[in-house]
PDB file of N, CA and C in Angstrom:
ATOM      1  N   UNK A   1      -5.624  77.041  75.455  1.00  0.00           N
ATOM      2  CA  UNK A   1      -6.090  77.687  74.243  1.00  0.00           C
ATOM      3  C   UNK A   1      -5.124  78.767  73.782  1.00  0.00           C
ATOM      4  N   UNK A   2      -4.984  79.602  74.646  1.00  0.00           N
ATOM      5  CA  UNK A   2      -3.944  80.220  74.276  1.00  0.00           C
ATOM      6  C   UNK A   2      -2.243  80.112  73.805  1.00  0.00           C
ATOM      7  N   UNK A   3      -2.264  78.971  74.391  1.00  0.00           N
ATOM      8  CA  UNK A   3      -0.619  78.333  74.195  1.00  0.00           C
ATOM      9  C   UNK A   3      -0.967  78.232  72.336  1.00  0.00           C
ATOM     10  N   UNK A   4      -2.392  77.455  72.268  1.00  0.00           N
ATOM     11  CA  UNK A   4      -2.127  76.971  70.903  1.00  0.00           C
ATOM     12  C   UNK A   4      -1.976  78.399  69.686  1.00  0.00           C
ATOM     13  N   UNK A   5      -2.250  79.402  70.064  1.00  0.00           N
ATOM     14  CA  UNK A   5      -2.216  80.679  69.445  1.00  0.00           C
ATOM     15  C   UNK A   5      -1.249  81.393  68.928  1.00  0.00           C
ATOM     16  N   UNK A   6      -0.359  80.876  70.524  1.00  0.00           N
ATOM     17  CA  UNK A   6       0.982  81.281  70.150  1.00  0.00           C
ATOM     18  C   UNK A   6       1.739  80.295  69.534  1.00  0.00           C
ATOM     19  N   UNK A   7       1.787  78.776  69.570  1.00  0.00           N
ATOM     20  CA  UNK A   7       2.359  78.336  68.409  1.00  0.00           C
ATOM     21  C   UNK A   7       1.956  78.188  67.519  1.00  0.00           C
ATOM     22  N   UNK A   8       0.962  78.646  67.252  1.00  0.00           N
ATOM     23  CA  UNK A   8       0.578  79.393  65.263  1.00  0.00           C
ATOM     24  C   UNK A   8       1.131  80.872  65.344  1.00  0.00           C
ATOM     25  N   UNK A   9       1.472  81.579  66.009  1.00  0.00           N
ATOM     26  CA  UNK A   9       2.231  82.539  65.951  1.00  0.00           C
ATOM     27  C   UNK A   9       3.850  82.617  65.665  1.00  0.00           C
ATOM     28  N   UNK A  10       4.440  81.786  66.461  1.00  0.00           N
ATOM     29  CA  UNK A  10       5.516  81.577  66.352  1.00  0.00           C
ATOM     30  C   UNK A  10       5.928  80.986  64.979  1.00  0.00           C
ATOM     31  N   UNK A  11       4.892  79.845  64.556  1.00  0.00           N
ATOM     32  CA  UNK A  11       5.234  78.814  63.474  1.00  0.00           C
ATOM     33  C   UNK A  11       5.019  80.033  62.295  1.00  0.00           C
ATOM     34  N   UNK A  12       4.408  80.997  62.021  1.00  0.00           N
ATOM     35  CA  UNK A  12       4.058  81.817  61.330  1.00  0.00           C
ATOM     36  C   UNK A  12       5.221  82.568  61.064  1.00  0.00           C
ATOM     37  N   UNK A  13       5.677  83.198  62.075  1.00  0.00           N
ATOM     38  CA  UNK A  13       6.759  83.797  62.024  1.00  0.00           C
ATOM     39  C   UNK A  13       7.947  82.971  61.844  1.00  0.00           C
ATOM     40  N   UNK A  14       8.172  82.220  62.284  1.00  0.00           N
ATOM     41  CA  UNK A  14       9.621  81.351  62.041  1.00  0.00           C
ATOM     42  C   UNK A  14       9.739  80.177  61.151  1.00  0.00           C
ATOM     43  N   UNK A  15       8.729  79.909  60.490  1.00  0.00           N
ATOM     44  CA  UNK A  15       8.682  78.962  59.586  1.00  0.00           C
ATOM     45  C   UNK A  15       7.699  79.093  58.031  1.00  0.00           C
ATOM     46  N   UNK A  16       6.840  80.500  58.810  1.00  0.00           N
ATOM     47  CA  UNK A  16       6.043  80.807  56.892  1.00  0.00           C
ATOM     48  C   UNK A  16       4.789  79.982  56.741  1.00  0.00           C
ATOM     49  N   UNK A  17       4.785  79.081  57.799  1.00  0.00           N
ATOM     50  CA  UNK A  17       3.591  78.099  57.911  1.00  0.00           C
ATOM     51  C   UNK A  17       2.672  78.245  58.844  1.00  0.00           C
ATOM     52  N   UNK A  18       1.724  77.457  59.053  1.00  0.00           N
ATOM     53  CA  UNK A  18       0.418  77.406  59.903  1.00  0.00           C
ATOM     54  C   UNK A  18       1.221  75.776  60.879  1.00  0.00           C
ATOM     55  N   UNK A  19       1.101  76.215  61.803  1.00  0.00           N
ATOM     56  CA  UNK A  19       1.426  74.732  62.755  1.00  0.00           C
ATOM     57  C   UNK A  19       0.159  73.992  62.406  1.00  0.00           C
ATOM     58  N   UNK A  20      -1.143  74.394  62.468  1.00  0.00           N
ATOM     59  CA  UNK A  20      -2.387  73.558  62.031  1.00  0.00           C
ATOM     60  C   UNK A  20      -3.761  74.322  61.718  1.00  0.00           C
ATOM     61  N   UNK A  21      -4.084  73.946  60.670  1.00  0.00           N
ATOM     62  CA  UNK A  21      -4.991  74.285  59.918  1.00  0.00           C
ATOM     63  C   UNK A  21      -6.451  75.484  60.419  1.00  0.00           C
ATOM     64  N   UNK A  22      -6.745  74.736  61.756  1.00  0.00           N
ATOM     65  CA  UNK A  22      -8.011  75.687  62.020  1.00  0.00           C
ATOM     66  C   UNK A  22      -7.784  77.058  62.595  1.00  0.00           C
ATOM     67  N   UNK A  23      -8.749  77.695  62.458  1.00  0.00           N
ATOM     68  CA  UNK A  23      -8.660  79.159  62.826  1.00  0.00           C
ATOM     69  C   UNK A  23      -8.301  80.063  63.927  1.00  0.00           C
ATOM     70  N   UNK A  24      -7.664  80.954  64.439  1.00  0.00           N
ATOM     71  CA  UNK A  24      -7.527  81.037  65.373  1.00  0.00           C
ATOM     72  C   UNK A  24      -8.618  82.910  65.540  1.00  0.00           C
ATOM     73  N   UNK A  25      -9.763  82.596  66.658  1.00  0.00           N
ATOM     74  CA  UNK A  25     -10.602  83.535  66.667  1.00  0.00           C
ATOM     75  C   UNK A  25     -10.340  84.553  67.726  1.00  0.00           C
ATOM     76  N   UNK A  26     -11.188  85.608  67.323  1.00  0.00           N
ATOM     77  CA  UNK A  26     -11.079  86.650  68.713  1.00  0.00           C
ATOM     78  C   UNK A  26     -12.136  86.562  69.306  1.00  0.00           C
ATOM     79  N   UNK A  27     -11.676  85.748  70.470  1.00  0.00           N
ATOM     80  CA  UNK A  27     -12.670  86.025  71.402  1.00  0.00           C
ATOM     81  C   UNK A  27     -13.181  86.839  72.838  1.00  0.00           C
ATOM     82  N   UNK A  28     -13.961  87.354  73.729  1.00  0.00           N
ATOM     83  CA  UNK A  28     -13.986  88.122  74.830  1.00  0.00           C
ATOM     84  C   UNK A  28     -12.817  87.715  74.983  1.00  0.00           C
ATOM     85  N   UNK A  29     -12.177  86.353  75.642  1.00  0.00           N
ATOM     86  CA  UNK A  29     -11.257  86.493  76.825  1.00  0.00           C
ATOM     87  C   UNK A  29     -10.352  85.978  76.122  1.00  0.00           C
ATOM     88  N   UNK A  30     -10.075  86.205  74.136  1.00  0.00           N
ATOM     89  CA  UNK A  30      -8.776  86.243  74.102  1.00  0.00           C
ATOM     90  C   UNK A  30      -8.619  85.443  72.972  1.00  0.00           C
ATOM     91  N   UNK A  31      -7.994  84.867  72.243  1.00  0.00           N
ATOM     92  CA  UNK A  31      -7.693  84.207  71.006  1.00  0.00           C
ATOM     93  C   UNK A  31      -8.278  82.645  71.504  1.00  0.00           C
ATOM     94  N   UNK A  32      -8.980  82.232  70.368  1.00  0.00           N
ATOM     95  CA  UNK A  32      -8.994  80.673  71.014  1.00  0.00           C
ATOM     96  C   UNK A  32      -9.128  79.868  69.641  1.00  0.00           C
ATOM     97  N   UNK A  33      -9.682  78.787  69.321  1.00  0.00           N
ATOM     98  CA  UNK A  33      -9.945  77.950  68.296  1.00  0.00           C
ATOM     99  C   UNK A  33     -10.955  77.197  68.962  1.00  0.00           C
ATOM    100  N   UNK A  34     -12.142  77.435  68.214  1.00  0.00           N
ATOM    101  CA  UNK A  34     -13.358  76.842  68.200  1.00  0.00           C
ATOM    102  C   UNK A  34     -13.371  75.501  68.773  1.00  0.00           C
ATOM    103  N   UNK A  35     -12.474  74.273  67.561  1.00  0.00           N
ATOM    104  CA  UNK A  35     -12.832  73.258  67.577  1.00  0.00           C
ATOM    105  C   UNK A  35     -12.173  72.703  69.249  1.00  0.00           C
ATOM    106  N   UNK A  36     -11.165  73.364  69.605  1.00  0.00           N
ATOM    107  CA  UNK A  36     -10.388  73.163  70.749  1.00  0.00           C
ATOM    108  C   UNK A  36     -11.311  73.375  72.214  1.00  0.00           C
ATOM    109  N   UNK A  37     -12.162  74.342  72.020  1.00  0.00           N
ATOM    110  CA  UNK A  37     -12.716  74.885  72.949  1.00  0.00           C
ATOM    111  C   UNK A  37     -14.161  73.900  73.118  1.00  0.00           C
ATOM    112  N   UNK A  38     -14.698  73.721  71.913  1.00  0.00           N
ATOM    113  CA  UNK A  38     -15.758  72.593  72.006  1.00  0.00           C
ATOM    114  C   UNK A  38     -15.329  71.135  72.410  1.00  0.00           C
ATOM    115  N   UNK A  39     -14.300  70.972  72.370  1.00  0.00           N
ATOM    116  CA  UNK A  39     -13.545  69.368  72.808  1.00  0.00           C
ATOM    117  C   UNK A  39     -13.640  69.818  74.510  1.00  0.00           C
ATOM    118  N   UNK A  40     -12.789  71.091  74.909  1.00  0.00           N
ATOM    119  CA  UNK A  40     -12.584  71.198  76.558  1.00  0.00           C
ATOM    120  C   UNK A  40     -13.816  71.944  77.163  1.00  0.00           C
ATOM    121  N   UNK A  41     -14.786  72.103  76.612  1.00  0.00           N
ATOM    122  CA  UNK A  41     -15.721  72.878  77.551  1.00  0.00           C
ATOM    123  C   UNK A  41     -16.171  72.024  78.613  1.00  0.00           C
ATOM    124  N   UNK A  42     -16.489  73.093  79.696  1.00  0.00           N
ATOM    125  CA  UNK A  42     -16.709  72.654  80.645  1.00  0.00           C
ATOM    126  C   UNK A  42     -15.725  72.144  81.498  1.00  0.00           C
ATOM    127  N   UNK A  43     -14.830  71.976  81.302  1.00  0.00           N
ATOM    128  CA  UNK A  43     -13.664  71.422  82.007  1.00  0.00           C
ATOM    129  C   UNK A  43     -12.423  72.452  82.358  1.00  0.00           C
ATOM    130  N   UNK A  44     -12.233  72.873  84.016  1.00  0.00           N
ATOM    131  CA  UNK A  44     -11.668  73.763  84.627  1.00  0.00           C
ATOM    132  C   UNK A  44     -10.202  73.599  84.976  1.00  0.00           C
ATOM    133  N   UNK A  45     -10.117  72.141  85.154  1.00  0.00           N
ATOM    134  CA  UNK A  45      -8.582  71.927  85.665  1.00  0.00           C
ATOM    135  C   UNK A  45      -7.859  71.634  84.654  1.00  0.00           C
ATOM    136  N   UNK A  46      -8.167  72.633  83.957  1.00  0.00           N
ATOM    137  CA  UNK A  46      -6.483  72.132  82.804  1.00  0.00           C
ATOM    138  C   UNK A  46      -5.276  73.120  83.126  1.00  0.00           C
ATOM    139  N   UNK A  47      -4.472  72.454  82.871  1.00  0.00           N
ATOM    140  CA  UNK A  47      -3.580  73.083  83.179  1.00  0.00           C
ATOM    141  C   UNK A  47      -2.766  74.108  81.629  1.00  0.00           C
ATOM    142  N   UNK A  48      -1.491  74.743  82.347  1.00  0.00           N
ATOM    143  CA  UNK A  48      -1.099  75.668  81.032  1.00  0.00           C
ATOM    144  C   UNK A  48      -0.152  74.354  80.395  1.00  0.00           C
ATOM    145  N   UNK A  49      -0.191  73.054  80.389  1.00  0.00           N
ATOM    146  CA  UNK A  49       0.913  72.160  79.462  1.00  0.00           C
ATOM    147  C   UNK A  49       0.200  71.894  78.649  1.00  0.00           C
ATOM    148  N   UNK A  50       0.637  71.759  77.239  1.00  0.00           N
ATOM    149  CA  UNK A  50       0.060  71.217  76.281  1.00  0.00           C
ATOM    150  C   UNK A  50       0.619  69.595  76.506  1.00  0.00           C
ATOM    151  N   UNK A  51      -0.738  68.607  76.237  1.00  0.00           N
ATOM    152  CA  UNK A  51       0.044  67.163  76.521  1.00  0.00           C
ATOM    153  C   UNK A  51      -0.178  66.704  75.773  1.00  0.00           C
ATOM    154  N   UNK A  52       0.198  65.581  75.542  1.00  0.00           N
ATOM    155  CA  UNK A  52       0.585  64.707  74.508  1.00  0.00           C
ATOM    156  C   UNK A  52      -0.651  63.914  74.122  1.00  0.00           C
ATOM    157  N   UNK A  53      -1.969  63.858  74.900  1.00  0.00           N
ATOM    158  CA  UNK A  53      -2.519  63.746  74.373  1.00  0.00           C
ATOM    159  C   UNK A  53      -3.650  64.853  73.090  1.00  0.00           C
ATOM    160  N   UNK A  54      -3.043  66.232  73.774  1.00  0.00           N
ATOM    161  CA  UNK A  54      -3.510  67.573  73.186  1.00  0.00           C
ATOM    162  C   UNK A  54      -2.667  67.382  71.469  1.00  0.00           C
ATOM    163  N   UNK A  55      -1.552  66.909  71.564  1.00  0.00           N
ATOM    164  CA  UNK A  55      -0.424  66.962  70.681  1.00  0.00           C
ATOM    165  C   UNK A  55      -1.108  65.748  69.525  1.00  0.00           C
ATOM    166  N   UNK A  56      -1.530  64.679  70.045  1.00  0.00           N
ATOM    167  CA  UNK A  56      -2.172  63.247  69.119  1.00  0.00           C
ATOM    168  C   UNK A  56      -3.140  63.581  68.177  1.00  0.00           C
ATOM    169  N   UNK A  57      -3.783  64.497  68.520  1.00  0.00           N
ATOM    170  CA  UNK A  57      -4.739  64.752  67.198  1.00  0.00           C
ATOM    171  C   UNK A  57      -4.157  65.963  66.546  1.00  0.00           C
ATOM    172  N   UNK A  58      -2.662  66.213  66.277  1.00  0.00           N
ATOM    173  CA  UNK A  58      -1.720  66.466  65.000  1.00  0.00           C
ATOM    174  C   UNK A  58      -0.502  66.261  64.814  1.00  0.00           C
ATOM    175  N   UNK A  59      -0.590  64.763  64.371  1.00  0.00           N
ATOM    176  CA  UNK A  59      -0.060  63.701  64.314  1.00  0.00           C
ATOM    177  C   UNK A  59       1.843  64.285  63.411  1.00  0.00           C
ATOM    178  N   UNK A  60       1.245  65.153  62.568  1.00  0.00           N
ATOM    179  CA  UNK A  60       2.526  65.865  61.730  1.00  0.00           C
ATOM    180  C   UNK A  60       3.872  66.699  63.104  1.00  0.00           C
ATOM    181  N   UNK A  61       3.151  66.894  64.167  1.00  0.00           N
ATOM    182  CA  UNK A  61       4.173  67.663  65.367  1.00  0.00           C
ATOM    183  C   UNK A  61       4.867  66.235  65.147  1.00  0.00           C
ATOM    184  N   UNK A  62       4.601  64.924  65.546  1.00  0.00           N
ATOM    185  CA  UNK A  62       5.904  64.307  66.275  1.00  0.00           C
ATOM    186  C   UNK A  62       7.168  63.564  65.166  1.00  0.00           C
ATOM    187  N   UNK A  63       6.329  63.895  63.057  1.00  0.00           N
ATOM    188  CA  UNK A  63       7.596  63.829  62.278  1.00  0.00           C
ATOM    189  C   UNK A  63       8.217  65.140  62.100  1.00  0.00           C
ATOM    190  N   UNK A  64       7.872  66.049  62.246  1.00  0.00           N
ATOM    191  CA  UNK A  64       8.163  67.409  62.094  1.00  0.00           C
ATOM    192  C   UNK A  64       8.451  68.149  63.056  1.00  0.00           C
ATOM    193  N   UNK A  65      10.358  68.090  63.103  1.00  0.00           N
ATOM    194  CA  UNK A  65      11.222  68.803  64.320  1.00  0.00           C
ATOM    195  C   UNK A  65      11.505  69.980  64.411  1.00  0.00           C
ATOM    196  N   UNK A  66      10.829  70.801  62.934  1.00  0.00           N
ATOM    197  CA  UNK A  66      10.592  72.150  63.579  1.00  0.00           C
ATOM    198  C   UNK A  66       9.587  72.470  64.055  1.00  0.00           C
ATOM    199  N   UNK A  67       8.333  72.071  64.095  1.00  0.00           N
ATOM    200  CA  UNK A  67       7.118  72.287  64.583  1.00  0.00           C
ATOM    201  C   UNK A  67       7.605  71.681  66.526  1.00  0.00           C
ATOM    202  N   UNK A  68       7.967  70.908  66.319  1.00  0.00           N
ATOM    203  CA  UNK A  68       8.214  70.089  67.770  1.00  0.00           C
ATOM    204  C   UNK A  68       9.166  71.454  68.469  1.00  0.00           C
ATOM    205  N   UNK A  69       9.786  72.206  67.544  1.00  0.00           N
ATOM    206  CA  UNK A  69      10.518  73.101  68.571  1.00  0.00           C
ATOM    207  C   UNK A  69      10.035  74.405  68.738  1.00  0.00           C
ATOM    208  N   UNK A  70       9.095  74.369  67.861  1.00  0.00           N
ATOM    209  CA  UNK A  70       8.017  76.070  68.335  1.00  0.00           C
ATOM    210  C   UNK A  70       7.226  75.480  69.336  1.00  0.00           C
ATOM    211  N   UNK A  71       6.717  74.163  69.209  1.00  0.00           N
ATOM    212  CA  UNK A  71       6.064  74.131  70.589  1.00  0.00           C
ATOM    213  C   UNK A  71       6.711  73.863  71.774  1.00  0.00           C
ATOM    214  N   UNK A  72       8.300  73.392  71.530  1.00  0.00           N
ATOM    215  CA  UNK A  72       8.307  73.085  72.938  1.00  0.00           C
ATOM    216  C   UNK A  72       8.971  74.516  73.850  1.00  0.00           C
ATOM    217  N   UNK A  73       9.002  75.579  72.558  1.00  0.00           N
ATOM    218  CA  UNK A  73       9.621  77.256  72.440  1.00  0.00           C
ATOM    219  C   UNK A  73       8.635  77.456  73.636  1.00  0.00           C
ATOM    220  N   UNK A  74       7.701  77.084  72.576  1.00  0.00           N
ATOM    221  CA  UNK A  74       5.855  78.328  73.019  1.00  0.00           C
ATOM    222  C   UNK A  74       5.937  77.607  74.824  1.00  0.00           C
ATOM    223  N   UNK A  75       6.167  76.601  75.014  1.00  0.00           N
ATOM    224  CA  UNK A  75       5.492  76.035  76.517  1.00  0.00           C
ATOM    225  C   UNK A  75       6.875  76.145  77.445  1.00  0.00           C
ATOM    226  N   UNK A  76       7.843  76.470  76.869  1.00  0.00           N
ATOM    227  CA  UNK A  76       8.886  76.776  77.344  1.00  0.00           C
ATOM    228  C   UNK A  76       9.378  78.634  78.496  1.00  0.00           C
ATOM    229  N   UNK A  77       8.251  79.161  77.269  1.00  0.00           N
ATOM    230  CA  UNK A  77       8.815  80.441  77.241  1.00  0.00           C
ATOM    231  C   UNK A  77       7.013  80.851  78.029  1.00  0.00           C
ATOM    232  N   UNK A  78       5.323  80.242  77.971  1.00  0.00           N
ATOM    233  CA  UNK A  78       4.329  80.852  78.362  1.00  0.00           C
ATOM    234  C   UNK A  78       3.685  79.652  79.050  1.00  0.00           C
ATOM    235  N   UNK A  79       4.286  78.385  79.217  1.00  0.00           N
ATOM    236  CA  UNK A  79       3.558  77.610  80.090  1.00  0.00           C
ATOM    237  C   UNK A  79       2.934  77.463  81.321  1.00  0.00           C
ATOM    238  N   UNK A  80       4.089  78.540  82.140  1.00  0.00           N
ATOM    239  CA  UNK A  80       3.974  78.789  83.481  1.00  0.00           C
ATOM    240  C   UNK A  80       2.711  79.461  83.705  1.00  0.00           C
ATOM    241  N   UNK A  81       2.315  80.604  82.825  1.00  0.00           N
ATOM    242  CA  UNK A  81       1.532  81.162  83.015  1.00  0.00           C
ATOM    243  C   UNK A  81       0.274  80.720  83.010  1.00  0.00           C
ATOM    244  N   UNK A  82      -1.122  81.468  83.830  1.00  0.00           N
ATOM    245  CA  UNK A  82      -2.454  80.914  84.065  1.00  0.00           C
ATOM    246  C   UNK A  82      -3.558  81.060  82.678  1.00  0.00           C
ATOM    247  N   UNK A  83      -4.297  80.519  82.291  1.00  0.00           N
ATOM    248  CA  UNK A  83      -4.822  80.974  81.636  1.00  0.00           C
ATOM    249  C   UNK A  83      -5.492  82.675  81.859  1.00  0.00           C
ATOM    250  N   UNK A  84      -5.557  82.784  82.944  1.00  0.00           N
ATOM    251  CA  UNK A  84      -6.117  84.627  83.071  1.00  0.00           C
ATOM    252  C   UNK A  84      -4.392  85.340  82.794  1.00  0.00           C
ATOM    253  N   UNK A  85      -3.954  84.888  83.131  1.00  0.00           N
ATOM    254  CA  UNK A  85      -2.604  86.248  82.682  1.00  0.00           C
ATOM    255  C   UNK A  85      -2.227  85.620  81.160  1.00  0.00           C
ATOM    256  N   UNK A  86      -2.731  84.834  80.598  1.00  0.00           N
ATOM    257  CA  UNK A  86      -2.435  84.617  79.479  1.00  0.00           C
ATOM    258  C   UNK A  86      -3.628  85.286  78.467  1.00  0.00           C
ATOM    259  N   UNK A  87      -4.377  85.642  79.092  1.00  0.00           N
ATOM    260  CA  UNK A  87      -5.978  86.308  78.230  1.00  0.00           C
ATOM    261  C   UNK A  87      -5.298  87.672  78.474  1.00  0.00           C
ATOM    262  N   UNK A  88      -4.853  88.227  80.030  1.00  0.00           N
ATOM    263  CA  UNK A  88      -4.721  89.864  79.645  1.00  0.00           C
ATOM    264  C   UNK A  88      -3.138  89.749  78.954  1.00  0.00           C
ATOM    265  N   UNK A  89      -2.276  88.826  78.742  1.00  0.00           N
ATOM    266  CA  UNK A  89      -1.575  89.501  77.740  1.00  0.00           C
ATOM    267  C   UNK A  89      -1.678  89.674  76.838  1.00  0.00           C
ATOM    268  N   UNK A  90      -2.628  88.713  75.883  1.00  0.00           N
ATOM    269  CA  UNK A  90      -3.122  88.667  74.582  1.00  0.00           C
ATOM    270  C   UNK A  90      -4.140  90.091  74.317  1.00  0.00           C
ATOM    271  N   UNK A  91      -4.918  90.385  75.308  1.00  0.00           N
ATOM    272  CA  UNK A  91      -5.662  91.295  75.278  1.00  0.00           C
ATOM    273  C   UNK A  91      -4.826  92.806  75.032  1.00  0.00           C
ATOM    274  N   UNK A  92      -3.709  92.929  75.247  1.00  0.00           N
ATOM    275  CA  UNK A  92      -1.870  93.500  74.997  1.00  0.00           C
ATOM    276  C   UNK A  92      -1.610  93.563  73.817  1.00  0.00           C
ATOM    277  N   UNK A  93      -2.332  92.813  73.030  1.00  0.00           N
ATOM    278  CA  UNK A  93      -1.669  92.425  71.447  1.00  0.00           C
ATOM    279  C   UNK A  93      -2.311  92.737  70.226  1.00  0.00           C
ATOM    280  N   UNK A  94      -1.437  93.432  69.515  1.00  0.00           N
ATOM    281  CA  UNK A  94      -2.104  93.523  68.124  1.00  0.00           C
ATOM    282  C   UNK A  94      -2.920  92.679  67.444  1.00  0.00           C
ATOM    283  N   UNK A  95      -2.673  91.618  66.760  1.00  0.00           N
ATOM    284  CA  UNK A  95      -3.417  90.515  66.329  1.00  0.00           C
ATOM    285  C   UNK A  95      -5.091  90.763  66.968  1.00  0.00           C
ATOM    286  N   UNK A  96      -5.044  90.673  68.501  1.00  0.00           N
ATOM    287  CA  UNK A  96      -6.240  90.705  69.204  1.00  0.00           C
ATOM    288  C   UNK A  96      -7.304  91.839  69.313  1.00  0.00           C
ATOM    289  N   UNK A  97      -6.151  92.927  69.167  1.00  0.00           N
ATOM    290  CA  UNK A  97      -6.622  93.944  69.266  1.00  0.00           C
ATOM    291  C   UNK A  97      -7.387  94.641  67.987  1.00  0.00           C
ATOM    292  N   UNK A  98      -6.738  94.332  67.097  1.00  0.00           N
ATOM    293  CA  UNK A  98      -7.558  94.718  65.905  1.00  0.00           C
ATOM    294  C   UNK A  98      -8.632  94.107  65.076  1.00  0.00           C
ATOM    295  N   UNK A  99      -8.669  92.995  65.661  1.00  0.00           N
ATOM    296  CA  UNK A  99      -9.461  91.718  65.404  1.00  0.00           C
ATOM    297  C   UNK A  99     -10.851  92.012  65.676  1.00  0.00           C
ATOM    298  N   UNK A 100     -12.016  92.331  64.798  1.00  0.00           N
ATOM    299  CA  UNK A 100     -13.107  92.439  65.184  1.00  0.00           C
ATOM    300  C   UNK A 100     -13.431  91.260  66.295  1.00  0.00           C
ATOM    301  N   UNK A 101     -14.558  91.261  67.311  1.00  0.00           N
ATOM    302  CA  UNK A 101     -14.438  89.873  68.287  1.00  0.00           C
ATOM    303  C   UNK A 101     -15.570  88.839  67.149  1.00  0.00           C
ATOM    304  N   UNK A 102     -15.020  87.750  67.701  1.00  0.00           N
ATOM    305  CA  UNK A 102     -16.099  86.793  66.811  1.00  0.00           C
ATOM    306  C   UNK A 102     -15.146  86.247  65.272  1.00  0.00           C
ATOM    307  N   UNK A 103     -14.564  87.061  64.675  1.00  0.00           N
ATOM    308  CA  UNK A 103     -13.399  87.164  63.858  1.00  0.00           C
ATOM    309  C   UNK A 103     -12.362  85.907  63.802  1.00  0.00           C
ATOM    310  N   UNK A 104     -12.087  85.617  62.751  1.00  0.00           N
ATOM    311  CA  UNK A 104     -10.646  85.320  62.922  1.00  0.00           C
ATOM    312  C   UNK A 104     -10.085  86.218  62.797  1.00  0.00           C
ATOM    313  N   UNK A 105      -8.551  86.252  63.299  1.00  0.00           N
ATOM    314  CA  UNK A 105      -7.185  86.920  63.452  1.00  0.00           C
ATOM    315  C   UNK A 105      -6.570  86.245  62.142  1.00  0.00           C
ATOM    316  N   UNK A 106      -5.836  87.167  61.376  1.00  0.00           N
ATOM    317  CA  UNK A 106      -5.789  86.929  60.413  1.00  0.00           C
ATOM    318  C   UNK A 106      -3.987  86.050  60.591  1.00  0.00           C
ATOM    319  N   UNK A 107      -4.048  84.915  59.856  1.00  0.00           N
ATOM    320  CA  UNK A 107      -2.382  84.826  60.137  1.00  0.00           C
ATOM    321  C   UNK A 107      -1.367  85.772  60.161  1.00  0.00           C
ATOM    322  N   UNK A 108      -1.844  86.824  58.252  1.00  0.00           N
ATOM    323  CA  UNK A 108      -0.673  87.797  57.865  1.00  0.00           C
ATOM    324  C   UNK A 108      -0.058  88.656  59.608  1.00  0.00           C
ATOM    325  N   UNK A 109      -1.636  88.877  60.073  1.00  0.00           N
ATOM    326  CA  UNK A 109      -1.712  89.837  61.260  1.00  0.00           C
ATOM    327  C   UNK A 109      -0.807  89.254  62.205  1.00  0.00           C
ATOM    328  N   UNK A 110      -0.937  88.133  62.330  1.00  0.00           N
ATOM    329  CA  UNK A 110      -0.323  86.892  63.794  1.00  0.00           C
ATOM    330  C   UNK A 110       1.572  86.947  63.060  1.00  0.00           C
ATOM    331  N   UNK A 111       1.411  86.981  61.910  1.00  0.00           N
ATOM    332  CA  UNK A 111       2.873  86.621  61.299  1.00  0.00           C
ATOM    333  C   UNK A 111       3.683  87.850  61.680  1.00  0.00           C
ATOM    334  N   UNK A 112       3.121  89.144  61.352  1.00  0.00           N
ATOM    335  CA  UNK A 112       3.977  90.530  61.422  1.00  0.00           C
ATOM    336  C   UNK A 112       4.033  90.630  62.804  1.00  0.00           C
ATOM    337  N   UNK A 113       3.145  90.655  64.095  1.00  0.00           N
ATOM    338  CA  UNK A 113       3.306  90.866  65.005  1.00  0.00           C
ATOM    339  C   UNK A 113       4.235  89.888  65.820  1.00  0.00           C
ATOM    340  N   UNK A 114       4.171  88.596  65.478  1.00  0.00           N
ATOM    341  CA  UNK A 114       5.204  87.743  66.551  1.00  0.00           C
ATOM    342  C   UNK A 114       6.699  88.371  65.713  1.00  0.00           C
ATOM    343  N   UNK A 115       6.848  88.011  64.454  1.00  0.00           N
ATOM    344  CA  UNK A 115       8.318  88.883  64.148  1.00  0.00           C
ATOM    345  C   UNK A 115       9.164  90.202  64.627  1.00  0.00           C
ATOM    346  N   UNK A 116       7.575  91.258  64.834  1.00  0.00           N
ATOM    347  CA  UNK A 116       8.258  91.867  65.549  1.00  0.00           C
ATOM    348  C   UNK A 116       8.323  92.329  66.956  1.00  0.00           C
ATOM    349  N   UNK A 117       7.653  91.213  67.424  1.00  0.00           N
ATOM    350  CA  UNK A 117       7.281  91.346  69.336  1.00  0.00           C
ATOM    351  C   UNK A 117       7.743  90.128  69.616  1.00  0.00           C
ATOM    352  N   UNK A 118       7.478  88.943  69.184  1.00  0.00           N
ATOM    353  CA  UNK A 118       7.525  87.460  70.089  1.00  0.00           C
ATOM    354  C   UNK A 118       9.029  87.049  70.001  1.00  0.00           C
ATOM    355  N   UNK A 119       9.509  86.709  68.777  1.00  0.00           N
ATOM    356  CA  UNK A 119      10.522  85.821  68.088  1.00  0.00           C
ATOM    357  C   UNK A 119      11.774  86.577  68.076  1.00  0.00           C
ATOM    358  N   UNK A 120      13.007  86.341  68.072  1.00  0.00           N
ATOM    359  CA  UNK A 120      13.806  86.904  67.865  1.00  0.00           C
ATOM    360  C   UNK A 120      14.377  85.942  66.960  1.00  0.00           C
ATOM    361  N   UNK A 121      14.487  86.955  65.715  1.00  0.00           N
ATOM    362  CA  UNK A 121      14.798  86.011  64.424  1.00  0.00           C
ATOM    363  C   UNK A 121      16.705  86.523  64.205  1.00  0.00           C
ATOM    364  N   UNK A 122      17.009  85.457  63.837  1.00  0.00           N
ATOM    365  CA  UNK A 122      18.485  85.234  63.663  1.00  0.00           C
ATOM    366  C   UNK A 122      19.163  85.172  62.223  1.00  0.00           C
TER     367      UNK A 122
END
C-alpha cells in the first residue's frame, strides 16, 4: 500500500501526473487507497514487491515507460522495506502529516513534498 503512494508521489513530482486515478487516504497506519486495501484485506503475507499481477489492473504502466520507471524507481529505492517501517516513515511526512485522518492527501500536497524530499530533479 504504501509503495503505491509513493509512486503517485514520485509520478506527481516527476511527471505532473497521477500514475492512477484513485485516491490516496490518510490513514492510522499511514497512506493507503481504499480500493487496494479492500482487494488485500485480510491477507498478511504480502510482501513489499509490487507484482505484476498488482501492476495488471493498470494496464497503461506496461505502454507507458515513464510510469514503468517511477515504479521500478519507487521498488527500487523502498521495496526492501516492511510494511511497519514503511508506515513510521510516512508517519515522518508532510503529505501525512497534515492530512486530516480519513482524508485524502491532496496530490498538490504529495507533489511539493516528493520535489522537495523524495526526487532529485535534474
Amino acid at each position: 500500500m504504501k509503495l503505491l503512494y509513493y509512486v503517485q508521489g514520485v509520478s506527481l513530482a516527476v511527471d505532473n501526473e497521477k500514475a492512477f486515478p484513485e485516491k490516496i487516504v490518510a490513514w492510522k497506519y499511514g497512506p493507503a487507497v481504499e480500493e487496494v486495501h479492500k482487494k488485500y484485506i485480510g491477507q498478511r503475507n504480502i510482501t513489499g514487491t509490487i507484482s505484476q499481477e498488482d501492476l495488471d489492473d493498470y494496464h497503461e504502466i506496461e505502454h507507458d515507460p515513464k510510469l514503468r520507471i517511477v515504479v521500478n524507481a519507487v521498488q527500487s529505492s523502498f521495496g526492501d522495506k516492511s510494511a511497519i517501517e514503511l508506515m513510521h516513515q510516512t508517519h515522518h511526512e508532510t503529505p501525512w502529516k497534515e492530512t486530516p485522518q480519513s482524508n485524502e492527501i491532496l496530490p498538490q500536497l504529495m507533489k511539493e513534498f516528493f520535489l522537495k524530499e523524495v526526487v532529485e530533479v535534474k
